[in-house]
N, C-alpha and C. Protein backbone atom coordinates (compact mmCIF):
# COMPACT_ATOMS: atom_id res chain seq x y z
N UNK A 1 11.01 15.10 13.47
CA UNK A 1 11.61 14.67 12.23
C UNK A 1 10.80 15.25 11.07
N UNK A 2 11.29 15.77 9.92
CA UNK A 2 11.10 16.41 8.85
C UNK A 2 11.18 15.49 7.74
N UNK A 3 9.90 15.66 6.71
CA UNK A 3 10.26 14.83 5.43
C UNK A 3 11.82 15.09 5.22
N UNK A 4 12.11 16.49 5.13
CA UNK A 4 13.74 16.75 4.27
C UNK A 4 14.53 15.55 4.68
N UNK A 5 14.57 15.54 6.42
CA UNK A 5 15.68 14.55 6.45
C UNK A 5 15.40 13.46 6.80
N UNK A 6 14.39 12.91 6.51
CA UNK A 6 14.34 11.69 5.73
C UNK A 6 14.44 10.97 4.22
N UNK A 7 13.95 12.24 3.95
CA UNK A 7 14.50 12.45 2.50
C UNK A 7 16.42 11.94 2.13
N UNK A 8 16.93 13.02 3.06
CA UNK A 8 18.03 12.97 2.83
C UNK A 8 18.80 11.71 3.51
N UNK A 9 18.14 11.69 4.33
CA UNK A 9 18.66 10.07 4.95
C UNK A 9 18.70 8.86 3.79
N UNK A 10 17.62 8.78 3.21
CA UNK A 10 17.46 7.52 2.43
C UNK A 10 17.72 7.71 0.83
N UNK A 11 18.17 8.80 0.51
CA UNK A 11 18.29 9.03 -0.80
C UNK A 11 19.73 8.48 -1.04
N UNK A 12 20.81 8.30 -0.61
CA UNK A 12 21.84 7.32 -1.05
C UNK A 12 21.62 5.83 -1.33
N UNK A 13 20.58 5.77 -0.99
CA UNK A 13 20.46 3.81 -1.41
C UNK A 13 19.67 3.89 -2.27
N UNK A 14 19.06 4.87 -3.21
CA UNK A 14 18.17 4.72 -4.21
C UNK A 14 17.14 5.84 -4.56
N UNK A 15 16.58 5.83 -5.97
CA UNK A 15 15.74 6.85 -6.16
C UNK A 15 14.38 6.54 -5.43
N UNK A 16 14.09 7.62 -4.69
CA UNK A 16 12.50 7.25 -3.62
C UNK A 16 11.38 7.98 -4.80
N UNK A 17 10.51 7.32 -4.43
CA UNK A 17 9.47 7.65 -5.85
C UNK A 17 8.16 8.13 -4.68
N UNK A 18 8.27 7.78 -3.26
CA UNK A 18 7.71 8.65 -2.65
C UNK A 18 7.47 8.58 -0.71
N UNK A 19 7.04 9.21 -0.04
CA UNK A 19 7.55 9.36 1.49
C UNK A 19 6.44 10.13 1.78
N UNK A 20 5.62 9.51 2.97
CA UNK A 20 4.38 9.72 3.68
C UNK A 20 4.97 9.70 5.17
N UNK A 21 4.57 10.43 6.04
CA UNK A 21 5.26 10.64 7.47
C UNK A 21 3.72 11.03 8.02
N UNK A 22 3.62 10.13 8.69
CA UNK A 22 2.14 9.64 9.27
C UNK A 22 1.69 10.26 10.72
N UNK A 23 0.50 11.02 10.26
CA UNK A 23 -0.30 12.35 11.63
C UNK A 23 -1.58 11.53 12.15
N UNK A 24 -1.76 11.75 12.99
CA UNK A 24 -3.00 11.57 14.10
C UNK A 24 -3.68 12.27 13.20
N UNK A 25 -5.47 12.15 13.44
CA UNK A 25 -6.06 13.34 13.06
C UNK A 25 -6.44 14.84 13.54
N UNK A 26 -5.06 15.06 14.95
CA UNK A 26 -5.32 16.24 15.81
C UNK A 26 -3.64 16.83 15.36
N UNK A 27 -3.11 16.26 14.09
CA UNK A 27 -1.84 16.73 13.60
C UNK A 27 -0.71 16.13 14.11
N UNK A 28 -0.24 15.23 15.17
CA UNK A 28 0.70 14.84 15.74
C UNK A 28 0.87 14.14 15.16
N UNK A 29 2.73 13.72 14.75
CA UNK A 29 3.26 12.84 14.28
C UNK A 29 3.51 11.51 14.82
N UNK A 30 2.84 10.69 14.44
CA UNK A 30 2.86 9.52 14.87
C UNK A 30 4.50 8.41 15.35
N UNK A 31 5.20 9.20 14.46
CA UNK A 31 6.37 8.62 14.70
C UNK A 31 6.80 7.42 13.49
N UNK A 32 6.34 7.73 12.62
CA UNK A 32 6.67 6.50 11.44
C UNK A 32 6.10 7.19 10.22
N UNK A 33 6.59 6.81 9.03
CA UNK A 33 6.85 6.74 7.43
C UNK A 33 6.72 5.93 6.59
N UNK A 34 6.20 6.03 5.29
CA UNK A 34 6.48 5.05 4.66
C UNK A 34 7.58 5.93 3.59
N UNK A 35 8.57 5.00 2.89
CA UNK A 35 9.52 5.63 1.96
C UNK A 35 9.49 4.47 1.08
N UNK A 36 9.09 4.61 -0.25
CA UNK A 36 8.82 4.39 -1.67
C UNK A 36 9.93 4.20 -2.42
N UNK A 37 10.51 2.93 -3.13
CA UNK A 37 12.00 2.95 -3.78
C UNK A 37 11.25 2.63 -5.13
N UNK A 38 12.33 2.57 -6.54
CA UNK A 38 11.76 2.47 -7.48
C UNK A 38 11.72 1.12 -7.69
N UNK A 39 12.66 -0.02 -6.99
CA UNK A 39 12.72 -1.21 -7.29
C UNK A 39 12.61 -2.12 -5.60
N UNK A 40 12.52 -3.16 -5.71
CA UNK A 40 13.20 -4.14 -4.17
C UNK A 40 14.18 -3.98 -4.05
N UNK A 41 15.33 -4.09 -5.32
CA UNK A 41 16.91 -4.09 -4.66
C UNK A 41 17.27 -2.80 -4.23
N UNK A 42 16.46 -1.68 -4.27
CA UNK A 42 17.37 -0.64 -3.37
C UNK A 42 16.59 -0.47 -2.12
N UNK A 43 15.18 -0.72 -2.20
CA UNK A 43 14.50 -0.79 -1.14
C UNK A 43 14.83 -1.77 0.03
N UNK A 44 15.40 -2.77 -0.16
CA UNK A 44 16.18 -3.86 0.29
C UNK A 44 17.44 -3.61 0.81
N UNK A 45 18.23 -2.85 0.13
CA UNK A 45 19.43 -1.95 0.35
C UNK A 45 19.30 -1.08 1.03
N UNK A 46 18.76 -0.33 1.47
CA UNK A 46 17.90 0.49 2.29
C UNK A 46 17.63 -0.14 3.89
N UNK A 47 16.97 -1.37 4.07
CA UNK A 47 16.69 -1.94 4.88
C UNK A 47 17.67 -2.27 5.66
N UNK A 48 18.98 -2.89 4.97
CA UNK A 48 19.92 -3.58 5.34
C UNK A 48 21.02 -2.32 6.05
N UNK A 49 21.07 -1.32 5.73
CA UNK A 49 21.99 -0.26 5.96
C UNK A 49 21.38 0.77 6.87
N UNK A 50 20.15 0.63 7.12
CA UNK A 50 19.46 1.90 8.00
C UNK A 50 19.00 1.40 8.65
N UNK A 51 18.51 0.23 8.98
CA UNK A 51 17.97 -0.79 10.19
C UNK A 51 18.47 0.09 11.58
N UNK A 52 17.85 0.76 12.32
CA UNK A 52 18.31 0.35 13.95
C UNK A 52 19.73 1.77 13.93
N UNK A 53 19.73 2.22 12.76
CA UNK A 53 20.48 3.43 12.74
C UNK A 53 19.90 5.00 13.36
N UNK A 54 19.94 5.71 13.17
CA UNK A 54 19.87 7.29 13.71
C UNK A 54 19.62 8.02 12.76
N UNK A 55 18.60 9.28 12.90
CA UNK A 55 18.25 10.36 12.33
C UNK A 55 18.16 11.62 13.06
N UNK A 56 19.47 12.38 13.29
CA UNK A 56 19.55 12.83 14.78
C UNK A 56 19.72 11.97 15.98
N UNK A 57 19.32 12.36 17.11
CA UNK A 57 19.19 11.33 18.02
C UNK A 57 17.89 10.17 18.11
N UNK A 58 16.79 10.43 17.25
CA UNK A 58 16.33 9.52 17.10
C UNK A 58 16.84 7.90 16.34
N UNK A 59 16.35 7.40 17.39
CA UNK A 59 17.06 5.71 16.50
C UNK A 59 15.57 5.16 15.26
N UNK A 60 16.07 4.82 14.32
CA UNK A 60 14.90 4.45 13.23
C UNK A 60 15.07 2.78 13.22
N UNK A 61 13.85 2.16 12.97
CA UNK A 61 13.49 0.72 12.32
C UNK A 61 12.76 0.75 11.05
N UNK A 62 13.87 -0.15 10.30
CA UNK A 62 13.57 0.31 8.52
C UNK A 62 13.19 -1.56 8.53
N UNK A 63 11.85 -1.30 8.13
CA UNK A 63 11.29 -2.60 7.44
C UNK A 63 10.62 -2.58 6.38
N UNK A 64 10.12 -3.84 5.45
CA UNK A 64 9.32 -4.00 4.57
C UNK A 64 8.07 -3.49 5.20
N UNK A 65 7.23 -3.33 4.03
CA UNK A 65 6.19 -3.05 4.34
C UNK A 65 4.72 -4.03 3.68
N UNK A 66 4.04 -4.37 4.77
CA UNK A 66 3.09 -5.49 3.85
C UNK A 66 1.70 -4.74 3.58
N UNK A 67 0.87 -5.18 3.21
CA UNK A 67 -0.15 -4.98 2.35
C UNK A 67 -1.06 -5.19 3.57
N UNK A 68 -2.30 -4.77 3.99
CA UNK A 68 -3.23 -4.49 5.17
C UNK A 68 -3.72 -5.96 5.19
N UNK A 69 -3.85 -6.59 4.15
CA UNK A 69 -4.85 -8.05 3.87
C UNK A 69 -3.68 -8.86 4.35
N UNK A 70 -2.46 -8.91 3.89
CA UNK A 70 -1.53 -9.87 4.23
C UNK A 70 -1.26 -10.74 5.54
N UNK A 71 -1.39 -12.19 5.39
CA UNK A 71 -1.57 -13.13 6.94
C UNK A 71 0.10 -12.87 7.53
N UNK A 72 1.08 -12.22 6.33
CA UNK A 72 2.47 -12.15 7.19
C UNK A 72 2.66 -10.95 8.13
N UNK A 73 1.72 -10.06 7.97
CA UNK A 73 1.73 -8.84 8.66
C UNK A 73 2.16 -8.78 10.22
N UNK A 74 3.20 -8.44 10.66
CA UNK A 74 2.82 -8.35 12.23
C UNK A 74 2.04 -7.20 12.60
N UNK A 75 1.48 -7.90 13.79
CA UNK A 75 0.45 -6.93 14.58
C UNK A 75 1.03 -5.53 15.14
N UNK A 76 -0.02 -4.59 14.88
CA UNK A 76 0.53 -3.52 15.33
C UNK A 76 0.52 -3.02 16.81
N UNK A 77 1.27 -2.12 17.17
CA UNK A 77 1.33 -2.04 18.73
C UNK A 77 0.80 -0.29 19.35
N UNK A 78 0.82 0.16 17.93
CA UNK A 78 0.63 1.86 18.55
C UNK A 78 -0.59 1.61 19.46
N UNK A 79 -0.41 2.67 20.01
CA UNK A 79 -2.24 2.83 20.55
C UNK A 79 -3.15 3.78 19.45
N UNK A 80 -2.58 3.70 18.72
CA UNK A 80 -3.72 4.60 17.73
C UNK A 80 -4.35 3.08 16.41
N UNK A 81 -3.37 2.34 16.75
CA UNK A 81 -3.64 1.16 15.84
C UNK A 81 -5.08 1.00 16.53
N UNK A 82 -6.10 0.05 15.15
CA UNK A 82 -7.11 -0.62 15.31
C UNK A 82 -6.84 -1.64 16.01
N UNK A 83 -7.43 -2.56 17.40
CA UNK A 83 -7.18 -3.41 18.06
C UNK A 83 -7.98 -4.75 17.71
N UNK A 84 -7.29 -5.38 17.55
CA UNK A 84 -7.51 -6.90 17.17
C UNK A 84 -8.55 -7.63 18.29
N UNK A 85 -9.28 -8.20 18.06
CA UNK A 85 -9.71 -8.64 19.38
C UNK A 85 -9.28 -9.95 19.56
N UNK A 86 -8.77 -10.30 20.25
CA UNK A 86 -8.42 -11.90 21.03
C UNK A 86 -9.66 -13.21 20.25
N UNK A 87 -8.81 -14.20 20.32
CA UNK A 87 -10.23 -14.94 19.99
C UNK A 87 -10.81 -15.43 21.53
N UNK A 88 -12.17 -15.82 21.63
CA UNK A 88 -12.43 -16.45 22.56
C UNK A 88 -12.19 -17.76 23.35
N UNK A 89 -11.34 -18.34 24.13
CA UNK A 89 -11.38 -19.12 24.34
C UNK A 89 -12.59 -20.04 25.01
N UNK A 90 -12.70 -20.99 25.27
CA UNK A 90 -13.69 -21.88 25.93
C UNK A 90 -13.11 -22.96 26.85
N UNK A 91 -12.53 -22.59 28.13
CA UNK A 91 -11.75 -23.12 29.08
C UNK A 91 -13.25 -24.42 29.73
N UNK A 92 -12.40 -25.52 30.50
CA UNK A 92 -12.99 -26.60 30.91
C UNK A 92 -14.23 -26.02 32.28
N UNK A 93 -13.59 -24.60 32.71
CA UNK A 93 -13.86 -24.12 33.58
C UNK A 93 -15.29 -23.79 33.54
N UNK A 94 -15.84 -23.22 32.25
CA UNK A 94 -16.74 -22.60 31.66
C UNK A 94 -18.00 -23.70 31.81
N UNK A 95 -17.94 -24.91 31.49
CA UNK A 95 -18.71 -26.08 31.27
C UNK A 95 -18.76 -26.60 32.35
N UNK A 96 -18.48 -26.62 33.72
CA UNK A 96 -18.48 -27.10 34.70
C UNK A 96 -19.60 -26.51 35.70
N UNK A 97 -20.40 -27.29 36.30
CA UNK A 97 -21.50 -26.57 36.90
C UNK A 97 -21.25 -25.40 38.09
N UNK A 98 -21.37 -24.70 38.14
CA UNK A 98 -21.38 -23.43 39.41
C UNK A 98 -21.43 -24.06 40.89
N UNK A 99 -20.58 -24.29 41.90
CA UNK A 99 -20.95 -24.12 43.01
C UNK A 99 -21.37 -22.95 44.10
N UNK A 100 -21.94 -23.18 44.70
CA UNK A 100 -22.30 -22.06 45.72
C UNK A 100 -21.64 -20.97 46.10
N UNK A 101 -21.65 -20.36 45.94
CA UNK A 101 -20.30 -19.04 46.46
C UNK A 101 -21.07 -19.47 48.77
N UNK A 102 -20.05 -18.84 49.05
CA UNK A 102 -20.37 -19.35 50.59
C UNK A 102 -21.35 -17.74 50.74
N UNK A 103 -21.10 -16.76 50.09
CA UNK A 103 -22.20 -15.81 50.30
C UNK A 103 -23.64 -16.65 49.87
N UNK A 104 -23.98 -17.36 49.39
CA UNK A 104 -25.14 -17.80 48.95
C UNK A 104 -25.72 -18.47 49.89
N UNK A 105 -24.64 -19.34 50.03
CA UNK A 105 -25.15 -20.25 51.40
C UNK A 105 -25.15 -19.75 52.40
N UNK A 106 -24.52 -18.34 52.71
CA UNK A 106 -25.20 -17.94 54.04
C UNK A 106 -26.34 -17.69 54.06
N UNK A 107 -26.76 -16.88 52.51
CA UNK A 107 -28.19 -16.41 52.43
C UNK A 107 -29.59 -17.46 52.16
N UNK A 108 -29.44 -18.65 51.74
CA UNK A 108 -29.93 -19.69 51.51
C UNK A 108 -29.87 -20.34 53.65
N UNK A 109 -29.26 -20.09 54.81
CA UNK A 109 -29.32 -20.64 55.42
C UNK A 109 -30.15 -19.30 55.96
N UNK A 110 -29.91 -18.42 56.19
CA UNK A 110 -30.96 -17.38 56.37
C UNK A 110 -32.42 -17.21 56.46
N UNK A 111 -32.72 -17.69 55.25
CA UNK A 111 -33.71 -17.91 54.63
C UNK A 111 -34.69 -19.13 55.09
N UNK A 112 -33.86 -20.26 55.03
CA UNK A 112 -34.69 -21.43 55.58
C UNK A 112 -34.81 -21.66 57.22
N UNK A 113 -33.85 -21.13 57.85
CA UNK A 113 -33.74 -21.07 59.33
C UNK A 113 -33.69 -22.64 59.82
N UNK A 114 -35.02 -22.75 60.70
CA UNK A 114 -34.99 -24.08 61.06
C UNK A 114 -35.37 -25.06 60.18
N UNK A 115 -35.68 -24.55 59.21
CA UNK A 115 -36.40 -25.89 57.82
C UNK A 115 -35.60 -26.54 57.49
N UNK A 116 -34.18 -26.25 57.93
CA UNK A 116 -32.77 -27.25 57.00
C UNK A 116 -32.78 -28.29 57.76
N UNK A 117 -33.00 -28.30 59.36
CA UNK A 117 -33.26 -29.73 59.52
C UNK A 117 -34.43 -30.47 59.78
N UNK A 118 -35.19 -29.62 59.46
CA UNK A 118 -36.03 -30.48 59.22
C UNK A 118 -36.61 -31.86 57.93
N UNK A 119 -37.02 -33.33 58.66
CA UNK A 119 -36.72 -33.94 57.48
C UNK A 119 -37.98 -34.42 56.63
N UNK A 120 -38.72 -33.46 56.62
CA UNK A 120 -40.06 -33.69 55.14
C UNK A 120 -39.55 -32.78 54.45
N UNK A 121 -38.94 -31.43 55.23
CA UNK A 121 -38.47 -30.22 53.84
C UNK A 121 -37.61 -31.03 53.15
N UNK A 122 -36.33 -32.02 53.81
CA UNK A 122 -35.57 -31.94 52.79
C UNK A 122 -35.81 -33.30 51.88
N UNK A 123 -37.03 -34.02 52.37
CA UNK A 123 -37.35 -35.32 51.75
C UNK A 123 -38.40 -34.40 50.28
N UNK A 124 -39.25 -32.86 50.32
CA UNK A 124 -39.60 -32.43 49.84
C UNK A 124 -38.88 -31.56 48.76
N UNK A 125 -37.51 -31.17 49.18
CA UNK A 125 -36.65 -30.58 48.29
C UNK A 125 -35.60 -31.39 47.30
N UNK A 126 -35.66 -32.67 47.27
CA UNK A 126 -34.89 -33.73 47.34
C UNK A 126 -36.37 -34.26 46.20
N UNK A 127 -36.90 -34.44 46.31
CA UNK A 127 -38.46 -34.93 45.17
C UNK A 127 -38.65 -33.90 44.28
N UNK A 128 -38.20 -32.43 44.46
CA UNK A 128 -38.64 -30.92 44.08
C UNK A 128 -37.07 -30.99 42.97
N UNK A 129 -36.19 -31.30 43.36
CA UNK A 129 -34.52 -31.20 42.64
C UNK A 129 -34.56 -32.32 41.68
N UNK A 130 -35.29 -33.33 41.90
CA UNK A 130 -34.96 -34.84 40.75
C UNK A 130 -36.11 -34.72 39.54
């Protein structure tokens, strides 16, 4: 797609005061524009009539455009977009003490051999844990 015919696409609903068609920094067209009206009501007019229409065989989505600070903004989806990071959650899971993975306890039974039944180790590990 070419400024011209976007140009020429949107110049019946109003005078455009200006049109940016947005590159990677390795030159590739990203696939989106911004187009500049002199007022809302034709820019608006614009929206309403080219929504979800065609430029060639490409199909176009004509929306407002918000301001980078704005909380109405939806999130962007390119992969060239800056990525938001998630907030962190803090699940019940997190706060709950660790049990043994059964690899542990094999290696923990390994380790002690016959000492597990024996009963001063565990009257000693049991005084050693409190």
């Amino acid at each position: 797609v070419k400024e011209e015919q976007i140009r020429k696409h949107f110049q019946p609903f109003g005078s455009i005061t200006d049109l940016q068609l947005k590159y990677t920094k390795d030159g590739i067209f990203r696939r989106f524009a911004f187009v500049g009206f002199i007022n809302d009501e034709e820019a608006q007019r614009a929206i309403d009539k080219l929504n979800k229409s065609y430029i060639g065989t490409s199909k176009i989505i004509v929306e407002q455009c918000f301001a980078l600070n704005d909380s109405n903004r939806p999130r962007p989806w390119s992969k060239y977009s800056e990525q938001i990071p998630e907030p962190i959650k803090i699940s019940e899971a997190t706060n709950k003490p660790k049990t043994k993975s059964k690899g542990s306890s094999q290696l923990v039974d390994a380790i002690l051999g016959d000492l597990k039944y024996d009963e001063k180790f565990k009257e000693f590990v049991k005084n050693v844990d409190s």
